[in-house]
N, C-alpha and C. Protein backbone atom coordinates (compact mmCIF):
# COMPACT_ATOMS: atom_id res chain seq x y z
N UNK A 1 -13.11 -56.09 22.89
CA UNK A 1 -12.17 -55.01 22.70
C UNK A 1 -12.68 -54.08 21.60
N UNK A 2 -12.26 -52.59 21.68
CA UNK A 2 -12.80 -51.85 20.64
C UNK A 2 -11.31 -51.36 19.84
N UNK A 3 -10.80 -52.10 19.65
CA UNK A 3 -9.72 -51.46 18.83
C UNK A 3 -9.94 -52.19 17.38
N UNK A 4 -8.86 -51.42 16.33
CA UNK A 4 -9.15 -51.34 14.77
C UNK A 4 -7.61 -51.55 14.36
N UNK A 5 -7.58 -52.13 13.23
CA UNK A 5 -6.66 -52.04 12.53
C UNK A 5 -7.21 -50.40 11.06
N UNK A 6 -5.83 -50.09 11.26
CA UNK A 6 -5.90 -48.88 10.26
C UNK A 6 -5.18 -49.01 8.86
N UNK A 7 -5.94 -49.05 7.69
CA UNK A 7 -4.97 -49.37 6.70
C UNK A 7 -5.12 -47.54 5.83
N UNK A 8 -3.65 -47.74 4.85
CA UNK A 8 -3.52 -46.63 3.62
C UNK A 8 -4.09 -47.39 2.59
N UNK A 9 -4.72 -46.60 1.78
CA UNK A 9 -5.49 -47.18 0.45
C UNK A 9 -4.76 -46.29 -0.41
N UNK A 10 -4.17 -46.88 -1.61
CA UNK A 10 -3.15 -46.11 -2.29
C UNK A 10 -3.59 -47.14 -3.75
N UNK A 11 -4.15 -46.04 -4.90
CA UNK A 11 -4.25 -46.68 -5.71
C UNK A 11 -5.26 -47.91 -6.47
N UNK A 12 -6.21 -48.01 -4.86
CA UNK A 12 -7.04 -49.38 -5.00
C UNK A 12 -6.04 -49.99 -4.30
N UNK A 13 -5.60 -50.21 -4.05
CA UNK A 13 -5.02 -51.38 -2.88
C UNK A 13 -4.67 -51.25 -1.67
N UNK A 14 -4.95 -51.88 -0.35
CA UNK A 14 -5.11 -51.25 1.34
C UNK A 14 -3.43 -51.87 2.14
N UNK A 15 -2.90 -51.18 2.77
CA UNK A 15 -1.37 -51.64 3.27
C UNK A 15 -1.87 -51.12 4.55
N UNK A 16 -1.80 -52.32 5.72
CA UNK A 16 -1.61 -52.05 7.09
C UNK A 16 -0.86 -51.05 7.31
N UNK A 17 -1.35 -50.32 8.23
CA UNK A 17 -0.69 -49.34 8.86
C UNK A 17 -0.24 -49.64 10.03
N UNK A 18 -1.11 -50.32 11.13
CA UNK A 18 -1.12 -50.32 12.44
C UNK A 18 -2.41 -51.34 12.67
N UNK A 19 -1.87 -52.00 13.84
CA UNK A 19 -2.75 -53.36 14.07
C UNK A 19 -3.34 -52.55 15.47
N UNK A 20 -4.77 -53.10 16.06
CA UNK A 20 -4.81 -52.69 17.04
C UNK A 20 -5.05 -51.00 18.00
N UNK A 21 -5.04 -50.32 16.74
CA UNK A 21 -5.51 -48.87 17.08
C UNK A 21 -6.71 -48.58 18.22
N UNK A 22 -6.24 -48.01 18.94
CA UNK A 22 -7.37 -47.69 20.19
C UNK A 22 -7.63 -46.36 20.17
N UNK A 23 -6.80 -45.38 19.73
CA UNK A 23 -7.26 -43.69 19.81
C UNK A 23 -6.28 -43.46 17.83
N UNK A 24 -7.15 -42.31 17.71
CA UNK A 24 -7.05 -41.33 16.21
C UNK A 24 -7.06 -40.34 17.03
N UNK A 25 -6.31 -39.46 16.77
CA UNK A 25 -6.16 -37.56 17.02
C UNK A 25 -5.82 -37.23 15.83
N UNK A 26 -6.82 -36.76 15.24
CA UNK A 26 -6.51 -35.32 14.04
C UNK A 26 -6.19 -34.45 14.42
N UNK A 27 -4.78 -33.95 13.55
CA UNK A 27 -4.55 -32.30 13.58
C UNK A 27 -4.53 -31.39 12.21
N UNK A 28 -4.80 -30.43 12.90
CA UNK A 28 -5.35 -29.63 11.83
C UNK A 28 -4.35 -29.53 10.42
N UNK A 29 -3.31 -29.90 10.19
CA UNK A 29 -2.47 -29.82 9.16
C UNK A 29 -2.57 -31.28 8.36
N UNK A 30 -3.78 -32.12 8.46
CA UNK A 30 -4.27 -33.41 7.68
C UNK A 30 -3.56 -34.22 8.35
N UNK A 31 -2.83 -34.26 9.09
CA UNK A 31 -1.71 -36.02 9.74
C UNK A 31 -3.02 -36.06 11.07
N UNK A 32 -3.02 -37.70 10.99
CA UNK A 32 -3.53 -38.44 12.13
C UNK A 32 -2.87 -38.99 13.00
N UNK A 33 -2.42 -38.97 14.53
CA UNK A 33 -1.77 -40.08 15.57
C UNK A 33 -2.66 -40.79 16.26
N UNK A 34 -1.73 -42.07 15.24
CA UNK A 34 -2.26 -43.26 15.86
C UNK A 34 -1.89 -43.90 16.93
N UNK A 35 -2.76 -44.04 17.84
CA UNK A 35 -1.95 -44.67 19.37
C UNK A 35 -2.41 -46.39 19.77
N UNK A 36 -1.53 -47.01 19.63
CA UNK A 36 -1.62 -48.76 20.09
C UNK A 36 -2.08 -48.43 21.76
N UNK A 37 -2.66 -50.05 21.83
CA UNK A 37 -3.41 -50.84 23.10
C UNK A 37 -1.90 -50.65 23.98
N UNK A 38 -0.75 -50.52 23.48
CA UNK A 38 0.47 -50.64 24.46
C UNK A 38 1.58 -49.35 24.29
N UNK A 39 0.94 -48.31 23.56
CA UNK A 39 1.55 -46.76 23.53
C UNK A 39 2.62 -46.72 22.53
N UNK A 40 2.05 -47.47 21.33
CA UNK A 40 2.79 -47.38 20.28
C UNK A 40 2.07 -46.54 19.44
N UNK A 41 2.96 -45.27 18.72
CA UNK A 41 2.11 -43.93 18.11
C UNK A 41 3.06 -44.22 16.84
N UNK A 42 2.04 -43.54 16.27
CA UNK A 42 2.58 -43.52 14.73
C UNK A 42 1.91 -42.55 13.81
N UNK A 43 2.34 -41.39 13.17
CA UNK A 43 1.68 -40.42 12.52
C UNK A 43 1.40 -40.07 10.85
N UNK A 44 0.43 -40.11 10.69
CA UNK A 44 0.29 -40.43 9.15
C UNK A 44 -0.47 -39.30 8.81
N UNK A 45 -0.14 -38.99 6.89
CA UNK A 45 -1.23 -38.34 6.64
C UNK A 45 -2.01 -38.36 5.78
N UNK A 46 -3.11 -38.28 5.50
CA UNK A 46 -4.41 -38.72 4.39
C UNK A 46 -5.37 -37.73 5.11
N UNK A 47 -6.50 -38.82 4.24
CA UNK A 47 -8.28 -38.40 4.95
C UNK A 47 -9.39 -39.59 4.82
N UNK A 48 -9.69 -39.43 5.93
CA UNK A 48 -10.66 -40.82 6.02
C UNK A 48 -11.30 -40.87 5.22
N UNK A 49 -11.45 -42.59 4.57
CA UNK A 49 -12.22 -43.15 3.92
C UNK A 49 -13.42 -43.48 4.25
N UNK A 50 -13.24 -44.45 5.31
CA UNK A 50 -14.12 -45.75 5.88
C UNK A 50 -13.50 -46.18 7.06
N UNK A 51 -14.83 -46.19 7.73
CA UNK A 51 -14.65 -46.70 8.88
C UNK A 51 -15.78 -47.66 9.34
N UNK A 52 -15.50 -48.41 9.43
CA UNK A 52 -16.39 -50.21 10.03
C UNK A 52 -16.02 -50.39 11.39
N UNK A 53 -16.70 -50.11 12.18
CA UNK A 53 -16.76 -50.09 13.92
C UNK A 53 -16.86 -51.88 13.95
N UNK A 54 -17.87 -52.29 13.44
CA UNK A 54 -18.06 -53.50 13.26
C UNK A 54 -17.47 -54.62 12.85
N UNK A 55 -16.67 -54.10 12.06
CA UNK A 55 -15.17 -54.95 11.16
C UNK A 55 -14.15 -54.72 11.70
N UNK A 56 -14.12 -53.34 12.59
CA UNK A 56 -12.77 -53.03 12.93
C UNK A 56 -11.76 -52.47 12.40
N UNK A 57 -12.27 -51.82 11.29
CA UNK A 57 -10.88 -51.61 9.85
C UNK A 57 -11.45 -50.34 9.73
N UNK A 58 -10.63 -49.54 9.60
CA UNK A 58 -10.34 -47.88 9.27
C UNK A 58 -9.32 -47.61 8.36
N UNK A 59 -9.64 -47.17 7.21
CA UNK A 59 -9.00 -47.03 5.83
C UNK A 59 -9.15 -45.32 5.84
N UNK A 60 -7.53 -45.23 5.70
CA UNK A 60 -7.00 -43.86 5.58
C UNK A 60 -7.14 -43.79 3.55
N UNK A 61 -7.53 -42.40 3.28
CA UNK A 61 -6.56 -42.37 1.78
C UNK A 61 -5.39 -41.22 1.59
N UNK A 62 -4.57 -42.13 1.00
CA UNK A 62 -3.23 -41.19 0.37
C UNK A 62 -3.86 -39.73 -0.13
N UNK A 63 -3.14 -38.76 0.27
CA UNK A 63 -3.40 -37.40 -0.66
C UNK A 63 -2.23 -37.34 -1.68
């Protein structure tokens, strides 16, 4: 499977966002939608940190 868990990094410390992320859509006003393996969306906003294809973990940061 190619899906990711997405965490917020706030401070030095990472808080799940969403387990299982399969699509990111950026829009142009800094928020990302996040869409689950089963069409669960959820919209956040930061700017990418890190991303580990390999680990699976995509770390948003707080603005």
């Amino acid at each position: 499977m190619c899906e990711s868990n997405v965490y917020m990094k706030h401070d030095g410390t990472e808080e799940l966002l969403m387990e299982n992320v399969a699509a990111i859509t950026p829009s142009a006003d800094g928020t990302f939608l996040l869409r689950g393996l089963l069409g669960e969306q959820k919209e956040v906003k930061g700017v990418i940190e890190d991303i580990n294809l390999m680990g699976h973990k995509i770390i948003l940061k707080a603005e």
